[in-house]
PDB file of N, CA and C in Angstrom:
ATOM      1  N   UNK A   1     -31.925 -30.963 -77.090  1.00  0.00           N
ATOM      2  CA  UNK A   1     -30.804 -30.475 -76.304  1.00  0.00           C
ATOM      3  C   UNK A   1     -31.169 -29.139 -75.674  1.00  0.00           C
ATOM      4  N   UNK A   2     -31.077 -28.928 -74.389  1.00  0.00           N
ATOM      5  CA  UNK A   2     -31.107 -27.284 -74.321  1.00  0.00           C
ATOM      6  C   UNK A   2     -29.988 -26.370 -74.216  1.00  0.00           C
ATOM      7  N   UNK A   3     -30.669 -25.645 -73.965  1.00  0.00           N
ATOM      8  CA  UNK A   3     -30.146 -24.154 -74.861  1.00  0.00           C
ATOM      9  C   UNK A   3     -28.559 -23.802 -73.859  1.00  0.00           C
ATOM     10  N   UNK A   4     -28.658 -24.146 -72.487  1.00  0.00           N
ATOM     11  CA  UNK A   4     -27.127 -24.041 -71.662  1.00  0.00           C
ATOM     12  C   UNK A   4     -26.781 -25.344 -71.600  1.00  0.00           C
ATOM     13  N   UNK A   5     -25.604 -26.146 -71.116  1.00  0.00           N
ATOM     14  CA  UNK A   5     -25.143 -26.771 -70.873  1.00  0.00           C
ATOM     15  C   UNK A   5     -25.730 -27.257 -69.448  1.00  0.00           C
ATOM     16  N   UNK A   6     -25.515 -25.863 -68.565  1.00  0.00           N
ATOM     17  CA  UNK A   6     -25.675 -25.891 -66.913  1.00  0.00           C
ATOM     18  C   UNK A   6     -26.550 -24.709 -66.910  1.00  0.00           C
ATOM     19  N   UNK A   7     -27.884 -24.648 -65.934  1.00  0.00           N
ATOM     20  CA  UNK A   7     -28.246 -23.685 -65.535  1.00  0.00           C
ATOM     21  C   UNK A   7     -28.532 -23.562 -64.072  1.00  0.00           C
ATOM     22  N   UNK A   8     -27.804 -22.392 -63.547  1.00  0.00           N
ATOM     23  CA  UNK A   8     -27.473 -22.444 -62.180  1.00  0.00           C
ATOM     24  C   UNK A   8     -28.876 -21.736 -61.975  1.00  0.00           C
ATOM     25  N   UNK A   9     -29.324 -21.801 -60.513  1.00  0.00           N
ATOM     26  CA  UNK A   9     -30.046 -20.779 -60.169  1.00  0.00           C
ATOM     27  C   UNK A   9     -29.155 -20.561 -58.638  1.00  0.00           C
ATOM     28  N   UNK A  10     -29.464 -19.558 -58.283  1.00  0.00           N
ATOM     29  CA  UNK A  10     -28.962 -19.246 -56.605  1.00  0.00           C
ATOM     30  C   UNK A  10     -30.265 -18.690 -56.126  1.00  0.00           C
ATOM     31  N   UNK A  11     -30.680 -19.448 -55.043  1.00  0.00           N
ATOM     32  CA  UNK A  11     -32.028 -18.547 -54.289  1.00  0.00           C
ATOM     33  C   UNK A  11     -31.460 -17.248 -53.487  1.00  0.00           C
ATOM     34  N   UNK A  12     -32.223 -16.141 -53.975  1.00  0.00           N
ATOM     35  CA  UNK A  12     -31.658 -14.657 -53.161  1.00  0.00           C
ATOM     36  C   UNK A  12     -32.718 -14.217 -52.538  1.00  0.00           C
ATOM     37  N   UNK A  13     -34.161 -14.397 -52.085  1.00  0.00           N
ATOM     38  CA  UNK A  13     -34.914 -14.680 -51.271  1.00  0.00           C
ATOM     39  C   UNK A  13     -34.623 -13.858 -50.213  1.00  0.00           C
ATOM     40  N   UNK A  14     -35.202 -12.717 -49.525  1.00  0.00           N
ATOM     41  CA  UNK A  14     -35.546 -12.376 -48.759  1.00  0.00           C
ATOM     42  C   UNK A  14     -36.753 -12.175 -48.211  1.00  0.00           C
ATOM     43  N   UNK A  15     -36.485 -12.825 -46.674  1.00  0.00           N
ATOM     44  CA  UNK A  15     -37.663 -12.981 -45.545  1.00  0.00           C
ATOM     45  C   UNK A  15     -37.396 -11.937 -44.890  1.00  0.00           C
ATOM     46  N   UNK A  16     -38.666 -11.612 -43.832  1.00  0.00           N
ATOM     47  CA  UNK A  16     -38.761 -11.201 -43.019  1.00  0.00           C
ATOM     48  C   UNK A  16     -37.490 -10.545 -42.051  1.00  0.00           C
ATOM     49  N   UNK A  17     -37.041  -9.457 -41.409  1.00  0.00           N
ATOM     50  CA  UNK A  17     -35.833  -9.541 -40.169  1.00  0.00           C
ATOM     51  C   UNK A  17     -36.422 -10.907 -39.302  1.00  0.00           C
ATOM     52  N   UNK A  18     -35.492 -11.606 -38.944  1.00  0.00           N
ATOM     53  CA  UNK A  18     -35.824 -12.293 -38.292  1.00  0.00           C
ATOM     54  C   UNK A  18     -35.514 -14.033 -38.549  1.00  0.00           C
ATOM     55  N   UNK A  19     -35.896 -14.010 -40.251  1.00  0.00           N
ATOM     56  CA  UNK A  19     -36.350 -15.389 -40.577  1.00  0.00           C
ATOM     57  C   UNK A  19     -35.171 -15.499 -41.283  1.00  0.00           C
ATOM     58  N   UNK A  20     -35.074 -17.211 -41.346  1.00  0.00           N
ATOM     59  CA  UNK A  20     -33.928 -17.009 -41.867  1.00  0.00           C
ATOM     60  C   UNK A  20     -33.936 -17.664 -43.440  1.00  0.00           C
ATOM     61  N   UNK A  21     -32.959 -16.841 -44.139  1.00  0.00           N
ATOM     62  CA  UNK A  21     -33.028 -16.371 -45.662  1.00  0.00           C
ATOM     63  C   UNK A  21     -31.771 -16.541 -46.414  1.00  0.00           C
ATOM     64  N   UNK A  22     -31.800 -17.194 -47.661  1.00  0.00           N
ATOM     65  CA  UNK A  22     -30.581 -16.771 -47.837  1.00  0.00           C
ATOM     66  C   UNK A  22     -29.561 -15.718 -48.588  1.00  0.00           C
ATOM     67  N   UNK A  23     -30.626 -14.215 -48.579  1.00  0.00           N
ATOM     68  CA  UNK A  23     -30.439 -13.438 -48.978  1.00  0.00           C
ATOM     69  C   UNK A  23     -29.386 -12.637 -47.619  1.00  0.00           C
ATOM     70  N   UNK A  24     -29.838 -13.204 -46.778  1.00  0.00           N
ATOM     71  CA  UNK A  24     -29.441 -12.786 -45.452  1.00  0.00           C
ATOM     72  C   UNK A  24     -27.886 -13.397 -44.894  1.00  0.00           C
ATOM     73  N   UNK A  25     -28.017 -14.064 -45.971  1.00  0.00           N
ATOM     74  CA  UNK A  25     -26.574 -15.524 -46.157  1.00  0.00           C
ATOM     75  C   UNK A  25     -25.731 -14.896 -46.949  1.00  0.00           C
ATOM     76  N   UNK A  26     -25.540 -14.270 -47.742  1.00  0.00           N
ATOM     77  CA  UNK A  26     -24.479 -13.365 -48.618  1.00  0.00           C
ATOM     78  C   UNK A  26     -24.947 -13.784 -49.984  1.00  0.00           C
ATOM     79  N   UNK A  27     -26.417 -14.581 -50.216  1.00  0.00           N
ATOM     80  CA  UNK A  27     -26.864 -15.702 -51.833  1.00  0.00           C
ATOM     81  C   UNK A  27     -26.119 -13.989 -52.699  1.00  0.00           C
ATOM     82  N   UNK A  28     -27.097 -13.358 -52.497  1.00  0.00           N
ATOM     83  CA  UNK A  28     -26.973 -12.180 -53.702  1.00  0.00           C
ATOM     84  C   UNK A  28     -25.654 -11.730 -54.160  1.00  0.00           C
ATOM     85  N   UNK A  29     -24.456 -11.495 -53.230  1.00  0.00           N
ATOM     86  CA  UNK A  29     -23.047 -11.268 -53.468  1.00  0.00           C
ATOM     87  C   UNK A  29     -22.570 -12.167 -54.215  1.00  0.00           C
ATOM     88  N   UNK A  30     -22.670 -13.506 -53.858  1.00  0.00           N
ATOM     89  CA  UNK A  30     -22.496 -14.674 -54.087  1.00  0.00           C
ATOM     90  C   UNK A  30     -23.153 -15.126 -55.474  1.00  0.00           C
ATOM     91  N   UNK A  31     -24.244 -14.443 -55.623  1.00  0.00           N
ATOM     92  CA  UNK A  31     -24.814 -15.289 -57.100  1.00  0.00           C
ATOM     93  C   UNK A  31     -23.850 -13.874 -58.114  1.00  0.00           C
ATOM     94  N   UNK A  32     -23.504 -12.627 -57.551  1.00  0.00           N
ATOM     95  CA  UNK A  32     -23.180 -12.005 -58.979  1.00  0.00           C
ATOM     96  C   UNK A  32     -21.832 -12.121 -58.847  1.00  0.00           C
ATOM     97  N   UNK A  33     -20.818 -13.097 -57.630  1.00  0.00           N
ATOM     98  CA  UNK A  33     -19.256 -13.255 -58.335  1.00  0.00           C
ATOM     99  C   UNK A  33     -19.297 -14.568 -59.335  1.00  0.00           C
ATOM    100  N   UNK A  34     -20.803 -15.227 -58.978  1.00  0.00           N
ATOM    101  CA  UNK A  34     -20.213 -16.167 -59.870  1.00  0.00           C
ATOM    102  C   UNK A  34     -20.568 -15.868 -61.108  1.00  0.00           C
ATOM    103  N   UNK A  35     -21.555 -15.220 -61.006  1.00  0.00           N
ATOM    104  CA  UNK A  35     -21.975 -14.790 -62.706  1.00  0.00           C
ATOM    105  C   UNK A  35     -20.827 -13.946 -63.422  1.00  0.00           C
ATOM    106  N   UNK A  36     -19.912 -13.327 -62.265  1.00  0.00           N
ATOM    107  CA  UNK A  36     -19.024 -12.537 -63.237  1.00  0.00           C
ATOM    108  C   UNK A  36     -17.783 -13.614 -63.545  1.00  0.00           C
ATOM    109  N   UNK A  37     -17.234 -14.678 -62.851  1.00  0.00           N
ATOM    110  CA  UNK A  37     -16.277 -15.877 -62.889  1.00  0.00           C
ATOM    111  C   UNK A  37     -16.710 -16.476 -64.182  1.00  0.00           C
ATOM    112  N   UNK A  38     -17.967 -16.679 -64.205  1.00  0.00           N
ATOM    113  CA  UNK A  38     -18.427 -17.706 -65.714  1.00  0.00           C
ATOM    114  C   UNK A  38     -18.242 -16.574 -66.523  1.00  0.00           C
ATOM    115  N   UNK A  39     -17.920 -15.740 -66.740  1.00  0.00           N
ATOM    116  CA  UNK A  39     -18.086 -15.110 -67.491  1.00  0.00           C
ATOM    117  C   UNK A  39     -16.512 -14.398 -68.105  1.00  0.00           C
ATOM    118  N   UNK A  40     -15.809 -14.128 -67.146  1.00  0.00           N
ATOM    119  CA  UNK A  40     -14.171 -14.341 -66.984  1.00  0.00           C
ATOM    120  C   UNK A  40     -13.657 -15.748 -67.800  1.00  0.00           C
ATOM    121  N   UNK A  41     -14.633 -16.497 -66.961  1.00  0.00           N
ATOM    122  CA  UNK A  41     -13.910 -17.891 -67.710  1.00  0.00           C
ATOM    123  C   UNK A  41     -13.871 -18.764 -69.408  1.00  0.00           C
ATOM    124  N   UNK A  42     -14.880 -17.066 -69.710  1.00  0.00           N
ATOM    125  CA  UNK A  42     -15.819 -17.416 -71.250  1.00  0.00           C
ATOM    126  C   UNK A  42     -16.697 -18.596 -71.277  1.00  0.00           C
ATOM    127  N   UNK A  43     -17.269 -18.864 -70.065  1.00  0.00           N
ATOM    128  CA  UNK A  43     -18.286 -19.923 -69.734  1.00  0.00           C
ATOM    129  C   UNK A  43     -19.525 -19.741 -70.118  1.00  0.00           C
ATOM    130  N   UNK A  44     -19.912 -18.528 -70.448  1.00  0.00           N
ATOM    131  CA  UNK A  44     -21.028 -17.842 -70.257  1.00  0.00           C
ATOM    132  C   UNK A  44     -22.090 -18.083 -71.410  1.00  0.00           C
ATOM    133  N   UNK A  45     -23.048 -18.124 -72.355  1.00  0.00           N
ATOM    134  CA  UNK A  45     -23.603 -18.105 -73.595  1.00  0.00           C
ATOM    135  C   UNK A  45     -24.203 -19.789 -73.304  1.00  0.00           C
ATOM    136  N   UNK A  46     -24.613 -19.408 -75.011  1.00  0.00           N
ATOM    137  CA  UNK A  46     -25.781 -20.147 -75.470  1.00  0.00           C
ATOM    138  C   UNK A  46     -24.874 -21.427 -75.227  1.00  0.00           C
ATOM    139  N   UNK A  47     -25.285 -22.895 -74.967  1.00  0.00           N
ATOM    140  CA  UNK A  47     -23.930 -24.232 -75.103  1.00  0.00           C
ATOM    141  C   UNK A  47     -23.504 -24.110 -73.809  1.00  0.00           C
ATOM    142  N   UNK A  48     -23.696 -23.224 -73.023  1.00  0.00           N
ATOM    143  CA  UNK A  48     -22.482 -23.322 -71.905  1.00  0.00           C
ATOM    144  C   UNK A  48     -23.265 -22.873 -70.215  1.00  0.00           C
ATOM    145  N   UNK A  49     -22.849 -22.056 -70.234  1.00  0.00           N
ATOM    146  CA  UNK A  49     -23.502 -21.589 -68.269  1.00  0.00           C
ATOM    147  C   UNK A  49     -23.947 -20.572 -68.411  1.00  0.00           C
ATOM    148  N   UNK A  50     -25.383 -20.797 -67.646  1.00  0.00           N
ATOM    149  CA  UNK A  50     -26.289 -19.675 -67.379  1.00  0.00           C
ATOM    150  C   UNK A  50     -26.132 -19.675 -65.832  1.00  0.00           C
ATOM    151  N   UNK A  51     -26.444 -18.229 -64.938  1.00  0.00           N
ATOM    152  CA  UNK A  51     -26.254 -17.989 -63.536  1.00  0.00           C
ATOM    153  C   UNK A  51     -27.508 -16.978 -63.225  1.00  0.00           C
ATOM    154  N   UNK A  52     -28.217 -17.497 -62.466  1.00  0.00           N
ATOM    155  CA  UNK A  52     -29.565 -16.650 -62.499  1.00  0.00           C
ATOM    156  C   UNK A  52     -30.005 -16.728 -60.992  1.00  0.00           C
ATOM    157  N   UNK A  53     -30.406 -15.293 -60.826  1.00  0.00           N
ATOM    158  CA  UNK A  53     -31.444 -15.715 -59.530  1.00  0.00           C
ATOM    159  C   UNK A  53     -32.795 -15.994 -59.344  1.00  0.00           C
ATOM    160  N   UNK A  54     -33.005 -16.992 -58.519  1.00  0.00           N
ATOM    161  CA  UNK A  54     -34.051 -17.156 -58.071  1.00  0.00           C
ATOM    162  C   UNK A  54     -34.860 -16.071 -56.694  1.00  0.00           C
ATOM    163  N   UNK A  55     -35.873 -16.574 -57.042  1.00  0.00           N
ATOM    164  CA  UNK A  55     -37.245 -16.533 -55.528  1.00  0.00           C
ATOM    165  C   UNK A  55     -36.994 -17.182 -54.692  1.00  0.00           C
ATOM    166  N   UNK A  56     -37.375 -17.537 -53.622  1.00  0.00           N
ATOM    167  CA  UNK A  56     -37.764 -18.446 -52.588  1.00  0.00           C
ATOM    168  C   UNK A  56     -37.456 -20.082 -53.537  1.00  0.00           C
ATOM    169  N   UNK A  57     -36.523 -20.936 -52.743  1.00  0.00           N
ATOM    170  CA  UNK A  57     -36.674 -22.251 -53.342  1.00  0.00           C
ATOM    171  C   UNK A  57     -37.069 -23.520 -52.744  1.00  0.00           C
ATOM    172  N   UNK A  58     -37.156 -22.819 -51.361  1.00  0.00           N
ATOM    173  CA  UNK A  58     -37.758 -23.717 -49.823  1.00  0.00           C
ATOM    174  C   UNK A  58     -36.729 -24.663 -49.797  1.00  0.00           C
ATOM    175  N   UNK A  59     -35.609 -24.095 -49.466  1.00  0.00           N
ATOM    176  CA  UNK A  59     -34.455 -24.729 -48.740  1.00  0.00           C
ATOM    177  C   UNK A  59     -33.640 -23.846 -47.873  1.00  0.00           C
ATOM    178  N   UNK A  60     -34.422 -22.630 -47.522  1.00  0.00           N
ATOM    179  CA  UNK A  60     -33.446 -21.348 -46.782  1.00  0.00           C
ATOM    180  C   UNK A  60     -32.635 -21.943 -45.498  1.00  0.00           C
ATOM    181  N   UNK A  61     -33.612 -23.383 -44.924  1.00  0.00           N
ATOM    182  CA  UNK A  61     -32.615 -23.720 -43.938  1.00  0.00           C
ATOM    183  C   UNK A  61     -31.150 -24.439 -43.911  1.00  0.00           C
ATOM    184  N   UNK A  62     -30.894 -24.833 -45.312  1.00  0.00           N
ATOM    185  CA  UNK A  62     -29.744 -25.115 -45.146  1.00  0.00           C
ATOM    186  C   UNK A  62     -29.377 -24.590 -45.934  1.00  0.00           C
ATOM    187  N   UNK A  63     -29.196 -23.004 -46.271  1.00  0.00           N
ATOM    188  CA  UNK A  63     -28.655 -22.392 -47.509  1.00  0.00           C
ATOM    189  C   UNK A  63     -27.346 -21.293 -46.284  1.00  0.00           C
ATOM    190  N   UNK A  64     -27.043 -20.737 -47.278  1.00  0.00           N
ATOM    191  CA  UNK A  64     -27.303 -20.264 -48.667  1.00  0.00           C
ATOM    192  C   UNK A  64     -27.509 -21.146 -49.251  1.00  0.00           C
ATOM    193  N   UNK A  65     -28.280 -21.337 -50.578  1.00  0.00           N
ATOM    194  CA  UNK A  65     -28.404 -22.653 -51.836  1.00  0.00           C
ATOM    195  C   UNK A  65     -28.301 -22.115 -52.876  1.00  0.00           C
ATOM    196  N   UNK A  66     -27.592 -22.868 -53.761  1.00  0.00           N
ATOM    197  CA  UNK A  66     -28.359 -22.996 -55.141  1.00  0.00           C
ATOM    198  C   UNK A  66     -28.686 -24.713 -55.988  1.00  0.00           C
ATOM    199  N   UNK A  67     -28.852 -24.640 -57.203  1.00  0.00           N
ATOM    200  CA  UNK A  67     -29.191 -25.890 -57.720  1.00  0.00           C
ATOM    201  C   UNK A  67     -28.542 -25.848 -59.201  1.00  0.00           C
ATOM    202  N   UNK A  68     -28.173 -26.643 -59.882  1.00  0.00           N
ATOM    203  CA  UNK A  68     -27.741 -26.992 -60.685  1.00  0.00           C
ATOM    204  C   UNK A  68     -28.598 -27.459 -61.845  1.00  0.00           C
ATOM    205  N   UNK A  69     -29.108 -26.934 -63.027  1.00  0.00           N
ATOM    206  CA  UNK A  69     -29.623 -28.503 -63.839  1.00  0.00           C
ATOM    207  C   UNK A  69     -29.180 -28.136 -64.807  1.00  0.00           C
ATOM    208  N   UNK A  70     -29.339 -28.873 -66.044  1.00  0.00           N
ATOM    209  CA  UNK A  70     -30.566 -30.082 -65.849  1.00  0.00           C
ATOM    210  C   UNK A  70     -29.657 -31.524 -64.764  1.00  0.00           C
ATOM    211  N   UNK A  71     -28.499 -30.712 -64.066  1.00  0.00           N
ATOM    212  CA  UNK A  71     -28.409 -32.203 -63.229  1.00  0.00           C
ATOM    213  C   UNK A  71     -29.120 -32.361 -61.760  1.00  0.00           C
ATOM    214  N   UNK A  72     -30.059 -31.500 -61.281  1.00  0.00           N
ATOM    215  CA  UNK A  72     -30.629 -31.822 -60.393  1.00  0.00           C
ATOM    216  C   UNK A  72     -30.154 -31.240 -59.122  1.00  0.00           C
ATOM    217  N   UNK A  73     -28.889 -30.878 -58.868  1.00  0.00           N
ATOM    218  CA  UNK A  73     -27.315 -30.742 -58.033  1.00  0.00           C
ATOM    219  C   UNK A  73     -28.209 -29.691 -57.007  1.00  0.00           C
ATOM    220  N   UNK A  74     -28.059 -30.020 -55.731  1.00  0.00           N
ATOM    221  CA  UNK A  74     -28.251 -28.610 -54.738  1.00  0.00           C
ATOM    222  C   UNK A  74     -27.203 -28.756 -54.004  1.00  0.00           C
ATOM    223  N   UNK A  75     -26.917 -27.413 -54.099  1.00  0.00           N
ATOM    224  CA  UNK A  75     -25.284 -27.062 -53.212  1.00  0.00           C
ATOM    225  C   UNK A  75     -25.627 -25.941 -52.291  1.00  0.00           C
ATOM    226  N   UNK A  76     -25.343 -26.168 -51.108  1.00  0.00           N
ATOM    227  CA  UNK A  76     -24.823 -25.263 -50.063  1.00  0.00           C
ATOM    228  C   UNK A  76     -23.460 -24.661 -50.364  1.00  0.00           C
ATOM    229  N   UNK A  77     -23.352 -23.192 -50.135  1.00  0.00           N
ATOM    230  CA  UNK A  77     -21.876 -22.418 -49.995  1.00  0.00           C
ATOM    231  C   UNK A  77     -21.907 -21.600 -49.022  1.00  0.00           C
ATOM    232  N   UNK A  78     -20.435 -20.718 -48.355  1.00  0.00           N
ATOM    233  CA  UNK A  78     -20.449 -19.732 -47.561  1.00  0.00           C
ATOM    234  C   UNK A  78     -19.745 -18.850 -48.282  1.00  0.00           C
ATOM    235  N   UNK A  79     -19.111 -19.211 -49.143  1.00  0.00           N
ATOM    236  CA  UNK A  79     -17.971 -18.147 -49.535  1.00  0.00           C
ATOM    237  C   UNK A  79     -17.387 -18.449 -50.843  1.00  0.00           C
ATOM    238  N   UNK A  80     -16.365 -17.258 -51.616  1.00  0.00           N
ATOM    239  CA  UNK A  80     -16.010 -17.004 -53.142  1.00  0.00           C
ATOM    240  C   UNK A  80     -15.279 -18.514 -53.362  1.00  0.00           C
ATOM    241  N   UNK A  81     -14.823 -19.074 -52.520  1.00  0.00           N
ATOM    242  CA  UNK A  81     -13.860 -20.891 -52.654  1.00  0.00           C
ATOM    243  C   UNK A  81     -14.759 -21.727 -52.766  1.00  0.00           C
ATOM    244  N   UNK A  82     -15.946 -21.549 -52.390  1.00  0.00           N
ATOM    245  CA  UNK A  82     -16.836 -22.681 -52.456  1.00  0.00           C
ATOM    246  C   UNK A  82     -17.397 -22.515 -53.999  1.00  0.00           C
ATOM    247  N   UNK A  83     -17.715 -21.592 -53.946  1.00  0.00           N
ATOM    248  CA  UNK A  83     -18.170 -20.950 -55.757  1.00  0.00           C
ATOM    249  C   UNK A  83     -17.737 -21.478 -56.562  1.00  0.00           C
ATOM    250  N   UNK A  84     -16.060 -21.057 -56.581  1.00  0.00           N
ATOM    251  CA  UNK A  84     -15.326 -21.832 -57.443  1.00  0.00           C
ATOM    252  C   UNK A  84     -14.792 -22.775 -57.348  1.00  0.00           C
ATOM    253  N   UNK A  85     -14.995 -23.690 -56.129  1.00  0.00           N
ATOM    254  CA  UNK A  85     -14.715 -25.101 -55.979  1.00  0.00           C
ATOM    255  C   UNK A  85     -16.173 -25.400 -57.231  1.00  0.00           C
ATOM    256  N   UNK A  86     -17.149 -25.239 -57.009  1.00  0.00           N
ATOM    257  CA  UNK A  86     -18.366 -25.600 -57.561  1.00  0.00           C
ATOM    258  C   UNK A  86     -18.428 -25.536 -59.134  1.00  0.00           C
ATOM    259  N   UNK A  87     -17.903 -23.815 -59.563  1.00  0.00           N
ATOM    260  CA  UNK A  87     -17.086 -23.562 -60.836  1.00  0.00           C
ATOM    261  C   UNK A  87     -16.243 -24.807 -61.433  1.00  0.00           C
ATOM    262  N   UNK A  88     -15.392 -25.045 -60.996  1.00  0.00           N
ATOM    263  CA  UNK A  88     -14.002 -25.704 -61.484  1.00  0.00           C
ATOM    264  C   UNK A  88     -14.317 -27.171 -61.454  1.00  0.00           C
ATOM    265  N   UNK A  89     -15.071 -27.894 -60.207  1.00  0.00           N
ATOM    266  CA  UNK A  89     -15.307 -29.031 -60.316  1.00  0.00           C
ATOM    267  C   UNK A  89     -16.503 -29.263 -61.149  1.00  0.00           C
ATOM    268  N   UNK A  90     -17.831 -28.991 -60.577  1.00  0.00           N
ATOM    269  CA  UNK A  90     -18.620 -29.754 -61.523  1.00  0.00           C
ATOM    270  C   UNK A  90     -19.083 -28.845 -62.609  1.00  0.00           C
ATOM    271  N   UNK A  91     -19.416 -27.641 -63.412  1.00  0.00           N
ATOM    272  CA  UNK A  91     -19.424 -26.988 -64.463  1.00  0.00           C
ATOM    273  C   UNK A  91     -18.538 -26.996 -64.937  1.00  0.00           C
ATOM    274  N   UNK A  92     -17.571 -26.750 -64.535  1.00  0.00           N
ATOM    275  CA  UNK A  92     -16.290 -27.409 -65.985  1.00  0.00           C
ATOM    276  C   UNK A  92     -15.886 -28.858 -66.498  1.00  0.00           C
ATOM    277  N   UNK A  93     -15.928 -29.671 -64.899  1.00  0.00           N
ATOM    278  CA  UNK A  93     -15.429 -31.042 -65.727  1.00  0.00           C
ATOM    279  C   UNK A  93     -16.443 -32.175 -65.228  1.00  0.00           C
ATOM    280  N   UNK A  94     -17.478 -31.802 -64.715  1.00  0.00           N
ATOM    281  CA  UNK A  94     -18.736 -32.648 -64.488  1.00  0.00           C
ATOM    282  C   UNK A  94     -18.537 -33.389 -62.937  1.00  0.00           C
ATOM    283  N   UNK A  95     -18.060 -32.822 -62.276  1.00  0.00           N
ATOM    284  CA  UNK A  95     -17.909 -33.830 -60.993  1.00  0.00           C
ATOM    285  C   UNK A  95     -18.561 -33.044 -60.031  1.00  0.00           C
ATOM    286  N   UNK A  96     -19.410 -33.659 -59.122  1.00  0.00           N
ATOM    287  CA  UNK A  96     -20.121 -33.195 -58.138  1.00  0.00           C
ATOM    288  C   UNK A  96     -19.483 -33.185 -57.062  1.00  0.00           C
ATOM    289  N   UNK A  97     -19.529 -32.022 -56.451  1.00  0.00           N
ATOM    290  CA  UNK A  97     -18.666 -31.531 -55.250  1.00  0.00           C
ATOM    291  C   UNK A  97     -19.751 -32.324 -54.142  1.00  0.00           C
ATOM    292  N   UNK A  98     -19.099 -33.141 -53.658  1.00  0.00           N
ATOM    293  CA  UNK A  98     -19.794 -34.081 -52.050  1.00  0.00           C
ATOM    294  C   UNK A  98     -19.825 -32.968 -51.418  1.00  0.00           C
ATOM    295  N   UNK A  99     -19.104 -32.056 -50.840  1.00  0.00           N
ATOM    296  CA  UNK A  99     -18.778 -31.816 -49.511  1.00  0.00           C
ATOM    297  C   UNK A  99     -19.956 -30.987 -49.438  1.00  0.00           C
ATOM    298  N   UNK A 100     -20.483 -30.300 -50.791  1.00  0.00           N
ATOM    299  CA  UNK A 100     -20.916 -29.082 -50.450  1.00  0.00           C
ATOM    300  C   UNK A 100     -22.557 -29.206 -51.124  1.00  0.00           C
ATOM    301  N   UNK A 101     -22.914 -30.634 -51.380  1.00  0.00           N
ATOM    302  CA  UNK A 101     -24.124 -31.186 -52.018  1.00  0.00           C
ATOM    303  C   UNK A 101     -25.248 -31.092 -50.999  1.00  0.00           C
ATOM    304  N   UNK A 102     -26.109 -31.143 -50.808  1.00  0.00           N
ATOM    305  CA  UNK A 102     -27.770 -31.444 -50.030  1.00  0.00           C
ATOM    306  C   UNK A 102     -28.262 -32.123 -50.585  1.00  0.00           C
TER     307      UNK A 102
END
């Protein structure tokens, strides 16, 4: 079994001015409301949700991104609703958000 339930990563990746990144996308704002939401939500620890950033994950073109495992999940977001659409649907009750999948 491992050690989280869910381990998120969010790519925060910054390129070049110019290139496009999704550090440049709001990833970094974005990866620490959700780390503070799981954590509000007592989601957080060993059994449950980890929220971490990544490097470069070579998907900057349709990001912002992150990924989900051990279910595999890559999600596009723009904003704190998509987070917690992502929060509420599939880390809490296992359902994969379509709208916002790659």
């Amino acid at each position: 079994m491992s050690y989280f339930k869910h381990h998120v990563f969010f790519c925060c990746n910054q390129r070049a001015e110019g290139e496009t990144c999704c550090a440049a996308l709001g990833a970094v704002e974005l990866q620490t409301y959700a780390k503070d939401r799981i954590a509000a939500l007592g989601l957080k620890g060993k059994g449950q949700v980890r929220i971490n950033k990544a490097g470069c994950l070579d998907r900057c073109d349709e990001g912002p991104v992150l990924v989900v495992y051990p279910d595999n999940v890559w999600y596009s977001f723009v904003d704190k609703a998509d987070i917690d659409e992502i929060i509420s649907e599939h880390l809490q009750n296992g359902r994969i958000v379509e709208r916002l999948k790659i």
